[in-house]
Protein backbone atom coordinates (compact mmCIF):
# COMPACT_ATOMS: atom_id res chain seq x y z
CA UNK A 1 -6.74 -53.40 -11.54
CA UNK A 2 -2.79 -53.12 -11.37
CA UNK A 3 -2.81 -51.32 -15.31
CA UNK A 4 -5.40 -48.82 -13.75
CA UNK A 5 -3.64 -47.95 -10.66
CA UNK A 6 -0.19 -47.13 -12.60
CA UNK A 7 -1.88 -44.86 -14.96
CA UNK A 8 -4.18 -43.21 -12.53
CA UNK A 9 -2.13 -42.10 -10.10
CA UNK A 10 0.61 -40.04 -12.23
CA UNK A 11 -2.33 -38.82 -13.49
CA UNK A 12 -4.27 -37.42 -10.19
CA UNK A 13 -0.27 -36.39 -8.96
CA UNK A 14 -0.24 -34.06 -12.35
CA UNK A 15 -4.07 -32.76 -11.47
CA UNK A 16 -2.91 -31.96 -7.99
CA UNK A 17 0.18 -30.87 -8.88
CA UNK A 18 -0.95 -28.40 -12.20
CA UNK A 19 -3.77 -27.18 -9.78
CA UNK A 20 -1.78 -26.15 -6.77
CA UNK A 21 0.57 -24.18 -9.44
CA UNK A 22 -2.35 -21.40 -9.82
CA UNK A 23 -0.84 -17.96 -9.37
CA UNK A 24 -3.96 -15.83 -8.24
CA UNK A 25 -3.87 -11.95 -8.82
CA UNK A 26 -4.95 -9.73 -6.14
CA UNK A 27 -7.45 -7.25 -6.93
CA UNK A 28 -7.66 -4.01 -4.99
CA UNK A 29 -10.52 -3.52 -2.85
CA UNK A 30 -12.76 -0.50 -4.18
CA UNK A 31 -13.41 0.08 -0.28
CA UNK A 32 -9.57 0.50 0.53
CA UNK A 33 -9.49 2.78 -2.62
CA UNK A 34 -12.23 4.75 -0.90
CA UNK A 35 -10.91 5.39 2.45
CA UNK A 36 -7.49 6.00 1.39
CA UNK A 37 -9.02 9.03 -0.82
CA UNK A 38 -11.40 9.75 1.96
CA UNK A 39 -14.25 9.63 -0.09
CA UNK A 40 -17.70 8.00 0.39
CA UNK A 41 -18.76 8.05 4.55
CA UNK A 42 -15.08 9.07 4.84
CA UNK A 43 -15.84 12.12 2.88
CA UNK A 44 -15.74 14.54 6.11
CA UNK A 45 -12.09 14.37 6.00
CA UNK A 46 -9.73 16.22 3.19
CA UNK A 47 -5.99 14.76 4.07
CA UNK A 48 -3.52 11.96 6.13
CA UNK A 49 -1.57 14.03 8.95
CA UNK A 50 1.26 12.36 9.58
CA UNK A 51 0.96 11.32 13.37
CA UNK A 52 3.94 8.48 14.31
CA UNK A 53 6.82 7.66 12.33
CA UNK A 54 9.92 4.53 13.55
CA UNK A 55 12.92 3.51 12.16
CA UNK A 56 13.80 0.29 12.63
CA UNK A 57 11.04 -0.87 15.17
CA UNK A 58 12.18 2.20 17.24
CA UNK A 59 9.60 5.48 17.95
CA UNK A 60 11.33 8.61 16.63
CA UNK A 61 10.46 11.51 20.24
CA UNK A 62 7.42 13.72 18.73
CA UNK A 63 8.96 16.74 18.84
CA UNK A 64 11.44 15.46 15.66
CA UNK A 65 7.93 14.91 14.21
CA UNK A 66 7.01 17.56 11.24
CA UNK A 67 3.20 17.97 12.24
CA UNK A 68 2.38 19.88 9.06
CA UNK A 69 3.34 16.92 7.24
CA UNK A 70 0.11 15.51 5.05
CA UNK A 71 -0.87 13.27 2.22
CA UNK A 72 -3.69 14.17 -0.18
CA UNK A 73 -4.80 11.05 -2.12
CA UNK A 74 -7.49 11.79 -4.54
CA UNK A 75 -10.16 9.13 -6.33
CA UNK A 76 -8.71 10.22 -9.76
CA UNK A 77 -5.72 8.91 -8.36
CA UNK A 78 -3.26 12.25 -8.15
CA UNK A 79 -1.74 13.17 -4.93
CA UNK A 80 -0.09 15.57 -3.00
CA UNK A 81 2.05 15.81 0.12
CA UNK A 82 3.07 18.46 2.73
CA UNK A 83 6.78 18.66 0.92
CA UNK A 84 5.52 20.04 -2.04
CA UNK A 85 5.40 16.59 -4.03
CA UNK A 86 2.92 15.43 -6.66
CA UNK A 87 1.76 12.54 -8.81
CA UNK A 88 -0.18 9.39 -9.16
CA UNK A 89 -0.51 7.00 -6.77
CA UNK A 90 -2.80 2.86 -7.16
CA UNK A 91 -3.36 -0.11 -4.93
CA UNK A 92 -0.93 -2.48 -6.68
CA UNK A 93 -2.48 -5.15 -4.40
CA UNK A 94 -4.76 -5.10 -1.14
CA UNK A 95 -1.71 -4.28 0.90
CA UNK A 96 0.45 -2.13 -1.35
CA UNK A 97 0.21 1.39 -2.11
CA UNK A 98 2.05 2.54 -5.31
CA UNK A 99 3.13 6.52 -5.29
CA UNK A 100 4.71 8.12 -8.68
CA UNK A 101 6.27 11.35 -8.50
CA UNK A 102 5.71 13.26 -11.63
CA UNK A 103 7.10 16.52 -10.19
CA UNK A 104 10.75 15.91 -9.34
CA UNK A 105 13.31 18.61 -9.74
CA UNK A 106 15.13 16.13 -12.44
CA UNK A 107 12.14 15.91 -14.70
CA UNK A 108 12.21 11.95 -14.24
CA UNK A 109 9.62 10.16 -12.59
CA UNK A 110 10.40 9.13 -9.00
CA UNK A 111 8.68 5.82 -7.54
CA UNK A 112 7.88 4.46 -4.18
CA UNK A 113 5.90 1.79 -3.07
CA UNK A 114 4.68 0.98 0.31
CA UNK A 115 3.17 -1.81 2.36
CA UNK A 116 -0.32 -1.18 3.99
CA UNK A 117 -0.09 -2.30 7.81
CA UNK A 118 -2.78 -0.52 8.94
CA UNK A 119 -5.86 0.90 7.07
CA UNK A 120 -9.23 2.09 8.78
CA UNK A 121 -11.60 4.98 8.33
CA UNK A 122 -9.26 7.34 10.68
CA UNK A 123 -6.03 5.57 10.25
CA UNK A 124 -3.41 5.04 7.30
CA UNK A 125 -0.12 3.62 8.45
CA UNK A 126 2.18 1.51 5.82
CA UNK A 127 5.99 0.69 5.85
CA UNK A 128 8.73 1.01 4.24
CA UNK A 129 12.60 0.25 3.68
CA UNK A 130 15.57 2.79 3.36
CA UNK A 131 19.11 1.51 3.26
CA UNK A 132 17.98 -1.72 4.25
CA UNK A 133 16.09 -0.48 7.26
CA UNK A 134 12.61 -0.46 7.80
CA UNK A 135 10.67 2.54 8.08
CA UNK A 136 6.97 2.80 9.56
CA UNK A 137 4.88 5.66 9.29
CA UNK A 138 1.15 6.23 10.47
CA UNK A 139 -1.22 9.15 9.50
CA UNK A 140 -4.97 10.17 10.86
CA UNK A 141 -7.41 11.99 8.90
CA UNK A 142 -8.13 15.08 9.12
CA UNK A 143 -10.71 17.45 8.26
């Protein structure tokens, strides 16, 4: 009983051990993919108006707000925004939003990626950091 007990428990601390070391990759879901483009029951609505933006936890006043500042994120997976940028943009996880700039005036590809805080059928809002600070910025769809 003693010889069984010292060879079955380094064995069931490796099991435990080896099994708890599983890295797990996180799929998008197709659903998220679908709102974001506002496709599907979303369809009615064509872009992300940019509504709210802080920096650093704090509410920048409205008026410093540009309100004909959009996103456009298509199913193909281009975009567009209301500066003139374009490119490709992917869920690199449930909770991260990948943009590439293909357009730059440098010719070289310029990449952000953002955290998803907030996703719903009218609302897109992700963050963000700059400098070390954190930036938060929340859209609404419009038709």
């Amino acid at each position: 009983m003693a010889g069984f007990r010292q060879w079955c428990l380094p064995i069931v601390a490796l099991l435990v051990l080896v099994s708890c070391s599983k890295s797990y990759t996180i799929t998008p879901d197709p659903f998220a993919t679908n709102i974001i483009a506002l496709t599907g029951s979303e369809g009615a609505y064509s872009k992300w108006r940019l509504n709210k933006i802080a920096i650093g936890q704090v509410t920048q006043p409205a008026n410093t707000i540009n309100k004909d500042y959009y996103k456009s994120y298509q199913l193909n997976g281009s975009f567009e925004d209301g500066d003139g940028l374009r490119g490709k943009w992917s869920l690199v996880a449930k909770d991260s939003l990948r943009e590439v700039v293909t357009n730059t005036q440098s010719g070289s590809y310029a990449i952000q990626q953002y955290h998803i805080t907030r996703l719903t059928r009218t609302e897109l809002s992700f963050s963000y950091f700059v400098n070390g600070r954190e930036v938060s910025i929340s859209f609404t769809a419009e038709k």
